[in-house]
PDB file of N, CA and C in Angstrom:
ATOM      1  N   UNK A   1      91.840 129.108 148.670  1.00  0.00           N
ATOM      2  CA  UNK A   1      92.374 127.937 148.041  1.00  0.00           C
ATOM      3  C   UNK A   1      91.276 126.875 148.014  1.00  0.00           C
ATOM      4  N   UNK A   2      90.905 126.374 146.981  1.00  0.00           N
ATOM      5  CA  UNK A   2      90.107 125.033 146.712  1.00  0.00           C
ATOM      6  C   UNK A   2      90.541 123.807 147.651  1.00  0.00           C
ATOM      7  N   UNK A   3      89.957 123.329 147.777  1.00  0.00           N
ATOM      8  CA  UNK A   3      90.252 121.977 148.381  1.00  0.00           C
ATOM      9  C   UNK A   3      89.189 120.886 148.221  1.00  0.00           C
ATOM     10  N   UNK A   4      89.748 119.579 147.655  1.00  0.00           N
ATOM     11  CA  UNK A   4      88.803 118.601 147.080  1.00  0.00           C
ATOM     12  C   UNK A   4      88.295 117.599 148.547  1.00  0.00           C
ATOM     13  N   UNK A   5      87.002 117.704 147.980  1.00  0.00           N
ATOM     14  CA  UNK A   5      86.378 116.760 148.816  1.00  0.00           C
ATOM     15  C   UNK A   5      87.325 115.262 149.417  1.00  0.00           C
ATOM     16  N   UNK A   6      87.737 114.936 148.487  1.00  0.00           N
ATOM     17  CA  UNK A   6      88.559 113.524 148.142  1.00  0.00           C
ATOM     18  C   UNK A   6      89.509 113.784 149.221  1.00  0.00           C
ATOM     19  N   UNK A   7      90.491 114.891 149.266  1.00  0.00           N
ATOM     20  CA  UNK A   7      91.311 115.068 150.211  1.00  0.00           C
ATOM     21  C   UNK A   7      91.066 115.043 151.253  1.00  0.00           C
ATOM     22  N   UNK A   8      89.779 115.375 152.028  1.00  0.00           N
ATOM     23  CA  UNK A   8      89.650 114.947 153.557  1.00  0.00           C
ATOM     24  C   UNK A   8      89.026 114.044 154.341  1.00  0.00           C
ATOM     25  N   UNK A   9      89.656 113.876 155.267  1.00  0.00           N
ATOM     26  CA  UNK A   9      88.891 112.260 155.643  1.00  0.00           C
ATOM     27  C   UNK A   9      87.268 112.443 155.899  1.00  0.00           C
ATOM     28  N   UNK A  10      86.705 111.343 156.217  1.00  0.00           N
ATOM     29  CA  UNK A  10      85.183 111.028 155.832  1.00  0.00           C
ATOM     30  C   UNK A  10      84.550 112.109 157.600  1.00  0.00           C
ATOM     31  N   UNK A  11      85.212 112.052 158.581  1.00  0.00           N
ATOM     32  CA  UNK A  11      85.115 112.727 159.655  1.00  0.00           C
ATOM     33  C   UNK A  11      85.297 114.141 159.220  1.00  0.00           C
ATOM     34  N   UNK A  12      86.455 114.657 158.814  1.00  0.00           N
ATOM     35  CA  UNK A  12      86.697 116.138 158.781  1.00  0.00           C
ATOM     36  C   UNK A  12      86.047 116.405 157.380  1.00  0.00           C
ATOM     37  N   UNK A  13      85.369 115.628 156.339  1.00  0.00           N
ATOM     38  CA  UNK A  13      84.256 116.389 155.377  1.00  0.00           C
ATOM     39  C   UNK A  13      83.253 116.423 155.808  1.00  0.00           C
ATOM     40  N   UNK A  14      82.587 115.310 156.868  1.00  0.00           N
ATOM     41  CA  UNK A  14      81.454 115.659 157.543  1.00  0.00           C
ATOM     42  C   UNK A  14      81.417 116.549 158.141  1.00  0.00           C
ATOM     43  N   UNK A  15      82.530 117.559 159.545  1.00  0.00           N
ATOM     44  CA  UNK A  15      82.516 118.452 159.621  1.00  0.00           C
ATOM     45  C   UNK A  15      82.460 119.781 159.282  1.00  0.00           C
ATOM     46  N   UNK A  16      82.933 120.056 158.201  1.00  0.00           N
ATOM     47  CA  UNK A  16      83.115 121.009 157.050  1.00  0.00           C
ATOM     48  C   UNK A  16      81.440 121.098 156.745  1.00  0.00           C
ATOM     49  N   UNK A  17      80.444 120.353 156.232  1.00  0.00           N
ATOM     50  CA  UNK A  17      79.244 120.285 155.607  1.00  0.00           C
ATOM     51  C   UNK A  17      78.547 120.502 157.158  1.00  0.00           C
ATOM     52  N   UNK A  18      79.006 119.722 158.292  1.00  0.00           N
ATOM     53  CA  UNK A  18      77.749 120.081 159.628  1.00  0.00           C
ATOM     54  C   UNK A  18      77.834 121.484 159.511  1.00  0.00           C
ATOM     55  N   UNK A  19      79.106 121.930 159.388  1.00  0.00           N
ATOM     56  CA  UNK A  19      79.517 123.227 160.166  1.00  0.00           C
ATOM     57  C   UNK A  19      78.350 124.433 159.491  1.00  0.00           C
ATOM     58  N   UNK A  20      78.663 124.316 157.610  1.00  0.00           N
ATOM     59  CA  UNK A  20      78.208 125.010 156.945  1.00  0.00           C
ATOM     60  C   UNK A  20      76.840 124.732 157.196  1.00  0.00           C
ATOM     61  N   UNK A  21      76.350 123.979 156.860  1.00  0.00           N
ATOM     62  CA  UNK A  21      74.818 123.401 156.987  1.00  0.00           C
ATOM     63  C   UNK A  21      74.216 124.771 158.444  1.00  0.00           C
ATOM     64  N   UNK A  22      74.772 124.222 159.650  1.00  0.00           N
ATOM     65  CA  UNK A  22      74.408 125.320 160.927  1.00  0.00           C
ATOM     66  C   UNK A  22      74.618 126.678 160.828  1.00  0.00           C
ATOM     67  N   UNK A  23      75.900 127.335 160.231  1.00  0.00           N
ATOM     68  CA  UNK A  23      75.941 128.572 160.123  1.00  0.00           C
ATOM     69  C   UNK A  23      75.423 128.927 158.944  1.00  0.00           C
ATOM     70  N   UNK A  24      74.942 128.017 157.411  1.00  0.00           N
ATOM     71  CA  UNK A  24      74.181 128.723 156.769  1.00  0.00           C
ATOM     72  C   UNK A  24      72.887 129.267 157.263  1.00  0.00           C
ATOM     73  N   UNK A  25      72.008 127.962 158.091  1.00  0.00           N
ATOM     74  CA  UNK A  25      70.799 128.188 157.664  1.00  0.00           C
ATOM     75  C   UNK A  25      70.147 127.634 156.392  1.00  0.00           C
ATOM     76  N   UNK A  26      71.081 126.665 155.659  1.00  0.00           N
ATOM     77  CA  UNK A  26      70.452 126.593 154.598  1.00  0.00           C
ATOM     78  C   UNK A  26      69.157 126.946 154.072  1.00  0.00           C
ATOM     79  N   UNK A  27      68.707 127.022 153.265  1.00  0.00           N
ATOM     80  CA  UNK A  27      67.297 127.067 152.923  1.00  0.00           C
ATOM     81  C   UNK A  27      66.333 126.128 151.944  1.00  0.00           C
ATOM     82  N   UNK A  28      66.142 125.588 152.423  1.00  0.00           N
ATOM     83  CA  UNK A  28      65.766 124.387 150.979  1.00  0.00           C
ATOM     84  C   UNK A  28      64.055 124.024 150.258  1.00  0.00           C
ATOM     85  N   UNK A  29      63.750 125.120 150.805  1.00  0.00           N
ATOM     86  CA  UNK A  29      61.874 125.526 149.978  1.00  0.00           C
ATOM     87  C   UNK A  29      61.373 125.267 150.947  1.00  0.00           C
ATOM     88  N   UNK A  30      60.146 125.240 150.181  1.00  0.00           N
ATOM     89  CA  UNK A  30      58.785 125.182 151.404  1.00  0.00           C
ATOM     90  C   UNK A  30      58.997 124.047 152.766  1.00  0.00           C
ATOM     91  N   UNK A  31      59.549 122.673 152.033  1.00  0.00           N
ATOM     92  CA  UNK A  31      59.848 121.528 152.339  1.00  0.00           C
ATOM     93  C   UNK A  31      60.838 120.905 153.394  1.00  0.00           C
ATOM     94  N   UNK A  32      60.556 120.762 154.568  1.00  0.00           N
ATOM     95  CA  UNK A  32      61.464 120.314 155.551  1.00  0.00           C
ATOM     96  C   UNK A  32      61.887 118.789 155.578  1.00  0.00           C
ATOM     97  N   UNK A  33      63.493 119.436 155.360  1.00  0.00           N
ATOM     98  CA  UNK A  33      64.122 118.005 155.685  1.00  0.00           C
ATOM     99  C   UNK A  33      64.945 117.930 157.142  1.00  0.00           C
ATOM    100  N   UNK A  34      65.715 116.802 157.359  1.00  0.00           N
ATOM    101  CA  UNK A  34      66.421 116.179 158.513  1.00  0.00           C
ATOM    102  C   UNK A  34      67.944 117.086 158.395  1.00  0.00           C
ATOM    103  N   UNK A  35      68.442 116.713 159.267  1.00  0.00           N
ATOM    104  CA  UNK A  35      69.347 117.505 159.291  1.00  0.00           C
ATOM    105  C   UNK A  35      70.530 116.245 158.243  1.00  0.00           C
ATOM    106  N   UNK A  36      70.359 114.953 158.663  1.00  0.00           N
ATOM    107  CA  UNK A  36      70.575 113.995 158.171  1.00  0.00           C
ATOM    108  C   UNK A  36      70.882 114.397 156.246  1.00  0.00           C
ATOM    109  N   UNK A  37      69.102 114.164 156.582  1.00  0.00           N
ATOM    110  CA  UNK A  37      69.327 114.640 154.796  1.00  0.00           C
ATOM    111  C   UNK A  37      70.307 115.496 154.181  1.00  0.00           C
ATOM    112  N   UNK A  38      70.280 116.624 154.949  1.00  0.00           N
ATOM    113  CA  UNK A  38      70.466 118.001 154.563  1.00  0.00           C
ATOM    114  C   UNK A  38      71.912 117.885 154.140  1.00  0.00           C
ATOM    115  N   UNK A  39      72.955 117.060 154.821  1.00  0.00           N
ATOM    116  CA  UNK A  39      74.375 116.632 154.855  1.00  0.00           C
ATOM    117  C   UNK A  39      74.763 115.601 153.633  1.00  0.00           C
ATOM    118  N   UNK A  40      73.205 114.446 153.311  1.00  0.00           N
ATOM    119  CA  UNK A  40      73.325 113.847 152.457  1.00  0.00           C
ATOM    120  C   UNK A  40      73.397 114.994 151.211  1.00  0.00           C
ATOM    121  N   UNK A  41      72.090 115.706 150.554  1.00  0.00           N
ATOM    122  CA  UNK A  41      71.961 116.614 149.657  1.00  0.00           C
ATOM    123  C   UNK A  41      73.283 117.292 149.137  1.00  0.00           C
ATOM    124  N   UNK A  42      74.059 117.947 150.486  1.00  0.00           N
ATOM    125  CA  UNK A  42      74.701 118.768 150.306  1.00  0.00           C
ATOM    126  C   UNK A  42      76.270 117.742 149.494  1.00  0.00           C
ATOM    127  N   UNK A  43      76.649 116.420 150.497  1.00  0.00           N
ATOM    128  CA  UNK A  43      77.577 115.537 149.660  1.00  0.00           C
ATOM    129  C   UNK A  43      76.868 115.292 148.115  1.00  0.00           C
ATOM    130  N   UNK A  44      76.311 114.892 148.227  1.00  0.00           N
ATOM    131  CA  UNK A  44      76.065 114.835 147.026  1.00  0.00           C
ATOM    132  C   UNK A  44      76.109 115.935 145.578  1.00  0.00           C
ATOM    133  N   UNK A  45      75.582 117.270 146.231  1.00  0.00           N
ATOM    134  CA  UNK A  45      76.676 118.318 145.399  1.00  0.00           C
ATOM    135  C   UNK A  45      77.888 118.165 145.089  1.00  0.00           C
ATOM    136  N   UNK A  46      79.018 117.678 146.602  1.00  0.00           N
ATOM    137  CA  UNK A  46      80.002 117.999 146.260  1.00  0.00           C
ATOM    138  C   UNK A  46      80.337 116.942 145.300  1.00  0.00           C
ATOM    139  N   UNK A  47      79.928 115.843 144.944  1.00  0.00           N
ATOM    140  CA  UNK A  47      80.378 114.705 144.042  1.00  0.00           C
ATOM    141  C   UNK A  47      80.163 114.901 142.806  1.00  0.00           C
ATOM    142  N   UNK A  48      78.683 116.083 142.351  1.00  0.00           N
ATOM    143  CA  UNK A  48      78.895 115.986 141.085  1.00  0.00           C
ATOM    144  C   UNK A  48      79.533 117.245 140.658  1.00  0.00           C
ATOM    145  N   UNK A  49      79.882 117.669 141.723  1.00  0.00           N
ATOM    146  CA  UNK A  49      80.843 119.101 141.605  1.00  0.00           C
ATOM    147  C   UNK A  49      80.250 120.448 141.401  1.00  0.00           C
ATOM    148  N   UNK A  50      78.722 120.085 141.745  1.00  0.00           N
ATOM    149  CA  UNK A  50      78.059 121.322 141.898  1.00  0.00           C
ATOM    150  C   UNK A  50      78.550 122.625 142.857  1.00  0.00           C
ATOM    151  N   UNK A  51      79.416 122.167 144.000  1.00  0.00           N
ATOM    152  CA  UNK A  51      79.669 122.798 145.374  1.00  0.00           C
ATOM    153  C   UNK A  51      81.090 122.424 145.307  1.00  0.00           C
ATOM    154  N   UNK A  52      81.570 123.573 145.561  1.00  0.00           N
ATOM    155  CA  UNK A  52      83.036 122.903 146.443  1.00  0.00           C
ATOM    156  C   UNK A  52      83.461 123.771 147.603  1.00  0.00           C
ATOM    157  N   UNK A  53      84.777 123.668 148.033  1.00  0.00           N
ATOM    158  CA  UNK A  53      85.242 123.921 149.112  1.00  0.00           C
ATOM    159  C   UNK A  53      86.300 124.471 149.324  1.00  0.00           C
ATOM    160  N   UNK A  54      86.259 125.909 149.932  1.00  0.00           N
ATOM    161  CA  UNK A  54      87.297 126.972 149.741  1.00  0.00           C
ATOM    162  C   UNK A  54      87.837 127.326 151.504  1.00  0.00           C
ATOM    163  N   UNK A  55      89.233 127.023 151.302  1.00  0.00           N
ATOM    164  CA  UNK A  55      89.653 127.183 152.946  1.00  0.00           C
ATOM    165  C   UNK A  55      90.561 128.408 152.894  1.00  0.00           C
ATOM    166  N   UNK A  56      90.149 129.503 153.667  1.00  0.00           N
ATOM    167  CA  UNK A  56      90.483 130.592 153.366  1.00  0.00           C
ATOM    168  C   UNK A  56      91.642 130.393 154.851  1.00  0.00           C
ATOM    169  N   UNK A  57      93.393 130.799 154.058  1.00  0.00           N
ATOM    170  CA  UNK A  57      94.226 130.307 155.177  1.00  0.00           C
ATOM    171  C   UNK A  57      94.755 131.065 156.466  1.00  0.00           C
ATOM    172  N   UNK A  58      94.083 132.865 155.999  1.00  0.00           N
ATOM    173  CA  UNK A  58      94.555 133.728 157.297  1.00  0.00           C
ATOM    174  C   UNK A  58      92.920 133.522 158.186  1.00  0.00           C
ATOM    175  N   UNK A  59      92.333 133.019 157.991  1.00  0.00           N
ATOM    176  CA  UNK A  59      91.253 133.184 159.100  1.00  0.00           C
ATOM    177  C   UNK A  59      91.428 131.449 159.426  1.00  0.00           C
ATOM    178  N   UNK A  60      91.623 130.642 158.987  1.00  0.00           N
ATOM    179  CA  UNK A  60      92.180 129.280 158.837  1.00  0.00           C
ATOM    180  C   UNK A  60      90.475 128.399 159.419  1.00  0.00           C
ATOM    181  N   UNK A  61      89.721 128.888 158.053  1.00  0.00           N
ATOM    182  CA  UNK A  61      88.317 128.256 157.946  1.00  0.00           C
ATOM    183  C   UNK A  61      88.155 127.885 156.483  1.00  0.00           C
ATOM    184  N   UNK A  62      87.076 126.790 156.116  1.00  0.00           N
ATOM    185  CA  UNK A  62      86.575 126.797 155.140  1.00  0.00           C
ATOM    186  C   UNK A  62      84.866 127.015 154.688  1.00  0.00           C
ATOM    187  N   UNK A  63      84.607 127.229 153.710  1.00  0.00           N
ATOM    188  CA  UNK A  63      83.229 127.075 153.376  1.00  0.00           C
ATOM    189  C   UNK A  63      83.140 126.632 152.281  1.00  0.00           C
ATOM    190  N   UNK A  64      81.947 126.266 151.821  1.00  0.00           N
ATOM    191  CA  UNK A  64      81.352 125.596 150.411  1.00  0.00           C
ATOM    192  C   UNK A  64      80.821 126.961 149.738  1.00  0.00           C
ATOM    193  N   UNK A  65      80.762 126.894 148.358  1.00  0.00           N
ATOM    194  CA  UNK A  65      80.820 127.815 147.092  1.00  0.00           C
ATOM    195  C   UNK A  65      80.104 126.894 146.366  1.00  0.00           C
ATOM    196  N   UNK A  66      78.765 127.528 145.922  1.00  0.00           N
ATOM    197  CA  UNK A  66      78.491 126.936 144.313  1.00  0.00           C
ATOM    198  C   UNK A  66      79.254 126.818 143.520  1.00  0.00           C
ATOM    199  N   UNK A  67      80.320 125.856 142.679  1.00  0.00           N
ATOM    200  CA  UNK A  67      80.875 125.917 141.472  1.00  0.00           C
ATOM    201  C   UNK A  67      80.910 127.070 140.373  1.00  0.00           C
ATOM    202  N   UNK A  68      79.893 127.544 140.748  1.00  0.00           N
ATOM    203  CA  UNK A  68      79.625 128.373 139.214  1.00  0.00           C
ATOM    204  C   UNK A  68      79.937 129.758 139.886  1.00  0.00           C
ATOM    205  N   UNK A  69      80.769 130.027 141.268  1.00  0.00           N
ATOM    206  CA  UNK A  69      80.359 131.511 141.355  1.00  0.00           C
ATOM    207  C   UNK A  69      82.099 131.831 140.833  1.00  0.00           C
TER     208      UNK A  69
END
C-alpha cells in the first residue's frame, strides 16, 4: 500500500528515510555526503514525487520505491 509523505508526522517520515538510508546503503557516486544530506536528498525526492513509500502490512514495514518502478 502507498502511503503519502504528507500523511506522516515530520518524526515518523524522518524515521522511515533514517531507516532506509542505513539499511540501503545508499549509493550516491564517487562523492561523499553527510548523513544529514543524504535524508535532505532523499526528502526532497519524495516532494517532487520521484520516490515514494510503500508499507507492506503483513511484515508491518515500509520502504521507499522509485516512482517509476
Amino acid at each position: 500500500m502507498e502511503i503519502s509523505y504528507r500523511d506522516l508526522s515530520a518524526d515518523a517520515l524522518r524515521g522511515v528515510v533514517e531507516e532506509y538510508i542505513t539499511r540501503e546503503g545508499t549509493d550516491y557516486g564517487t562523492q561523499e555526503y553527510s548523513f544529514t544530506s543524504k535524508i535532505e536528498q532523499v526528502m526532497r525526492q519524495l516532494e517532487r514525487g520521484e520516490v515514494k513509500i510503500l508499507f507492506d502490512a503483513e511484515s508491518e514495514t515500509c520502504t521507499l520505491v522509485s516512482a517509476r518502478d
